[in-house]
C-alpha atoms as a PDB file:
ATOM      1  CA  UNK A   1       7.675 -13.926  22.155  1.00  0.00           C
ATOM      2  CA  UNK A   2      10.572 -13.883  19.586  1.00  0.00           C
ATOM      3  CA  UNK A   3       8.188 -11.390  17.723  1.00  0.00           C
ATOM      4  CA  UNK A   4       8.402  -8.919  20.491  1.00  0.00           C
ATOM      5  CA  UNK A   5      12.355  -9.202  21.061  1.00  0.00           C
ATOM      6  CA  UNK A   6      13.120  -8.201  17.674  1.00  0.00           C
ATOM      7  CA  UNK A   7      10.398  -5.914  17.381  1.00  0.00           C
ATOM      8  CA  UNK A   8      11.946  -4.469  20.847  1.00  0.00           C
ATOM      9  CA  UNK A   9      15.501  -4.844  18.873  1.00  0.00           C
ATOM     10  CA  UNK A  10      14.672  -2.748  16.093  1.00  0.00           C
ATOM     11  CA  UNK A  11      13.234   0.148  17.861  1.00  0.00           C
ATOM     12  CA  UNK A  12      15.853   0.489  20.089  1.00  0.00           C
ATOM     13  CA  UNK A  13      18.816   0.201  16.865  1.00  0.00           C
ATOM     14  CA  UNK A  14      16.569   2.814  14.894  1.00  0.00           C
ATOM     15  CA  UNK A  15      16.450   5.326  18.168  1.00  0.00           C
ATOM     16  CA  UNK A  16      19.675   4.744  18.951  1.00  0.00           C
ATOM     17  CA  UNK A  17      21.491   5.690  16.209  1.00  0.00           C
ATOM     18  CA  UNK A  18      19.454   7.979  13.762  1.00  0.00           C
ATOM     19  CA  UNK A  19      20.969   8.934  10.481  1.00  0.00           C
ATOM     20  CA  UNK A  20      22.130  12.642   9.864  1.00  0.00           C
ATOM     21  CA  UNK A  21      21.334  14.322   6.870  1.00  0.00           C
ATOM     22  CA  UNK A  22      23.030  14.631   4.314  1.00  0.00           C
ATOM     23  CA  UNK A  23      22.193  17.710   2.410  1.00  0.00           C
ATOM     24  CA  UNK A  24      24.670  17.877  -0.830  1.00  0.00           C
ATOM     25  CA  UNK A  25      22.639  14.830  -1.645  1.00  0.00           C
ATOM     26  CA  UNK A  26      19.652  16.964  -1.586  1.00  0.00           C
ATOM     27  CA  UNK A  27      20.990  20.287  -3.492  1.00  0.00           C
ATOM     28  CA  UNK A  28      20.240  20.640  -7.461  1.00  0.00           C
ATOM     29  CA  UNK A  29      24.545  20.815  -7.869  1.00  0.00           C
ATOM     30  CA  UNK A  30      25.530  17.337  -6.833  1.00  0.00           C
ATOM     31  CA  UNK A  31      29.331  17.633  -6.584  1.00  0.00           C
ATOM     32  CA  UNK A  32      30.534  16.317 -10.121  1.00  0.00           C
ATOM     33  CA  UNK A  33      27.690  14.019 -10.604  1.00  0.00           C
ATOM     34  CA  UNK A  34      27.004  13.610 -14.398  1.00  0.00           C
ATOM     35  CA  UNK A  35      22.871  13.825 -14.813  1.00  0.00           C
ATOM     36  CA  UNK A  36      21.138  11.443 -16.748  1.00  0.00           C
ATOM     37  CA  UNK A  37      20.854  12.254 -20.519  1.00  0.00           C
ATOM     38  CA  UNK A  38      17.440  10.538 -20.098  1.00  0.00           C
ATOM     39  CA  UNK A  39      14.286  10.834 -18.329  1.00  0.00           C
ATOM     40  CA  UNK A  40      11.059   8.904 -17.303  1.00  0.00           C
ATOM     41  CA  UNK A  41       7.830  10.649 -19.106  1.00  0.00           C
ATOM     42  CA  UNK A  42       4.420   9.287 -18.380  1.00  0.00           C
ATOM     43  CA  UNK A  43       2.427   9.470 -21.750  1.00  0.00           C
ATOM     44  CA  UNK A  44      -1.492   8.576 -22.037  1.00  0.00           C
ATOM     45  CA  UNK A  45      -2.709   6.390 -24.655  1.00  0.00           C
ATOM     46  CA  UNK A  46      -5.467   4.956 -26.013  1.00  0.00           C
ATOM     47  CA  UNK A  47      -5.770   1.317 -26.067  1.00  0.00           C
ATOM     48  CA  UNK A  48      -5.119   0.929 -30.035  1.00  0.00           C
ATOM     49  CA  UNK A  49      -2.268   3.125 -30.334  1.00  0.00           C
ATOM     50  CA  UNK A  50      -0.671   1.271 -26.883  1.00  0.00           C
ATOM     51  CA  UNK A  51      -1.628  -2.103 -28.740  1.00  0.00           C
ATOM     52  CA  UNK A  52       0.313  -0.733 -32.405  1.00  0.00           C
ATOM     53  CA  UNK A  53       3.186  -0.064 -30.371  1.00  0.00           C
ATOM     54  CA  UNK A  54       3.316  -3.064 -28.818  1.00  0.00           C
ATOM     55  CA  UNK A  55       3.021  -5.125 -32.594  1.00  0.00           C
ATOM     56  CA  UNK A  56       5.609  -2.900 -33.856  1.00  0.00           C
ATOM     57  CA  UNK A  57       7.630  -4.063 -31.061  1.00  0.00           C
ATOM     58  CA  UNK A  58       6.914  -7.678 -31.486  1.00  0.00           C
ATOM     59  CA  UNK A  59       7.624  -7.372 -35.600  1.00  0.00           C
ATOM     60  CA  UNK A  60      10.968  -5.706 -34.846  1.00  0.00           C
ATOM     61  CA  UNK A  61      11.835  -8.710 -32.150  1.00  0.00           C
ATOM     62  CA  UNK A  62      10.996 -11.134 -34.773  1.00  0.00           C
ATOM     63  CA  UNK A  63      13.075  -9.643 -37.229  1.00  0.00           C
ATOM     64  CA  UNK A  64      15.887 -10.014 -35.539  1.00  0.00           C
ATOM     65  CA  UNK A  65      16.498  -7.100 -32.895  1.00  0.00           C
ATOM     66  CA  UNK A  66      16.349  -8.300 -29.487  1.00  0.00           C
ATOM     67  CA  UNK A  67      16.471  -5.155 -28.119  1.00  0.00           C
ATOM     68  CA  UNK A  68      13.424  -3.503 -29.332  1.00  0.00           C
ATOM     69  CA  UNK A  69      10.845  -2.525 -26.939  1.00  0.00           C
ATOM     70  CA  UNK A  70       8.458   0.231 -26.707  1.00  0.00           C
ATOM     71  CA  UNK A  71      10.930   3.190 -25.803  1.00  0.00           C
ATOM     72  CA  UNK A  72      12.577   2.550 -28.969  1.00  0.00           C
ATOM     73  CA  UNK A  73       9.623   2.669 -30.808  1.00  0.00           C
ATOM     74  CA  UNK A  74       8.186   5.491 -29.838  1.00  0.00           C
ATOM     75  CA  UNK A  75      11.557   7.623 -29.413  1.00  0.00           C
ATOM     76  CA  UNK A  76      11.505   6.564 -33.469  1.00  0.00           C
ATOM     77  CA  UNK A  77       8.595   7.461 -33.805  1.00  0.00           C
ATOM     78  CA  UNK A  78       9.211  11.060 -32.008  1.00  0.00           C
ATOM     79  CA  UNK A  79      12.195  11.455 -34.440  1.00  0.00           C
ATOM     80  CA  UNK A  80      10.458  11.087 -37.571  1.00  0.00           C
ATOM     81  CA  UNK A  81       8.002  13.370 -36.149  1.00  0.00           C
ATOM     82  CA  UNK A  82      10.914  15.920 -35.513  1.00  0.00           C
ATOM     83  CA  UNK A  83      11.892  15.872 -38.825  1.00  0.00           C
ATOM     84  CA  UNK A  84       8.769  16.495 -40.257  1.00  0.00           C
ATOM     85  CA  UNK A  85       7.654  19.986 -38.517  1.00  0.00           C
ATOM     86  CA  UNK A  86      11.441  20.792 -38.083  1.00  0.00           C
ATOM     87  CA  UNK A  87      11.084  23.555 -40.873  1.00  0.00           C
ATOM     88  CA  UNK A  88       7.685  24.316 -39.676  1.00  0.00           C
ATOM     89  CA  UNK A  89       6.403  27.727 -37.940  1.00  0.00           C
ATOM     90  CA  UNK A  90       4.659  28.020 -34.672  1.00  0.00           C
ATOM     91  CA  UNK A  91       1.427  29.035 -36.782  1.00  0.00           C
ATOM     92  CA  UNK A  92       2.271  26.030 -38.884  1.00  0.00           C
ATOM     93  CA  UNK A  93       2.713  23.735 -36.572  1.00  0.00           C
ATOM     94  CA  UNK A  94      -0.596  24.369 -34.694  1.00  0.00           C
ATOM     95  CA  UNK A  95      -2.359  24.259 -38.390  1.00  0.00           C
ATOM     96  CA  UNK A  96      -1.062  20.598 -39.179  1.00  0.00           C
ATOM     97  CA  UNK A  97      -1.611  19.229 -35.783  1.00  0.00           C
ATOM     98  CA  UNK A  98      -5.661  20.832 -35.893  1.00  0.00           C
ATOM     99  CA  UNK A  99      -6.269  19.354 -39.608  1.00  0.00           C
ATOM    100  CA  UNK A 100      -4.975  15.617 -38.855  1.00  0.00           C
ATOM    101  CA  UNK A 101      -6.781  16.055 -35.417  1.00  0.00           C
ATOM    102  CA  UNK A 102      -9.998  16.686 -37.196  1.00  0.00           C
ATOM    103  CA  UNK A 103      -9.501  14.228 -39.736  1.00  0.00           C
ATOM    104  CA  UNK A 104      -9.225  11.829 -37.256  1.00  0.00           C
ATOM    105  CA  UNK A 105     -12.435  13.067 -35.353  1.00  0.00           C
ATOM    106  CA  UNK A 106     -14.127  12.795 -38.601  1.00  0.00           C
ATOM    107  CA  UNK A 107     -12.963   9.155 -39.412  1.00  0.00           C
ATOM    108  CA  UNK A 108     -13.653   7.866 -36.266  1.00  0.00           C
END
């Protein structure tokens, strides 16, 4: 019976007073608020690659900074890439990521 009283409670709070919207909350210009200089990106990987970052994270813990974890490894990682194809053309670029893609297809 209790069940039914506050079920019987809640229904009536929620229809009694429903919230407005708010819009500005909605809107891309949110009144002053500073945006986040970071963002969540969903990358696939294959199990061995997942597993090396997750060693490199573990080395780095044991050696003495507690605040490695797998961002920080693979923002590093993105980095170094940076700098490497930083001076590199379009044409280039796509030439160096086909070769090492095809020397890994012809390793594995």
């Amino acid at each position: 019976m209790a069940a039914k009283n506050k079920k019987a409670r809640l229904v009536a709070a929620a229809t009694a007073s429903p919230r407005t919207p708010t819009p500005e909350r909605l809107g891309d210009d949110q009144a002053g608020k500073k945006k986040n200089a970071w963002r969540v990106v969903c990358v696939s990987l294959y199990n061995p690659e997942a597993e090396w970052i997750d060693h490199a994270t573990t080395a780095l813990r044991q050696a003495g900074n507690a605040k490695a974890n797998r961002s920080l490894v693979v923002r590093e990682a993105i980095l170094r890439l940076r700098e490497e194809v930083q001076d590199k053309s379009p044409q280039e670029l796509v030439h160096d990521f086909t070769q090492r893609q095809a020397k890994r297809t012809q390793a594995g």
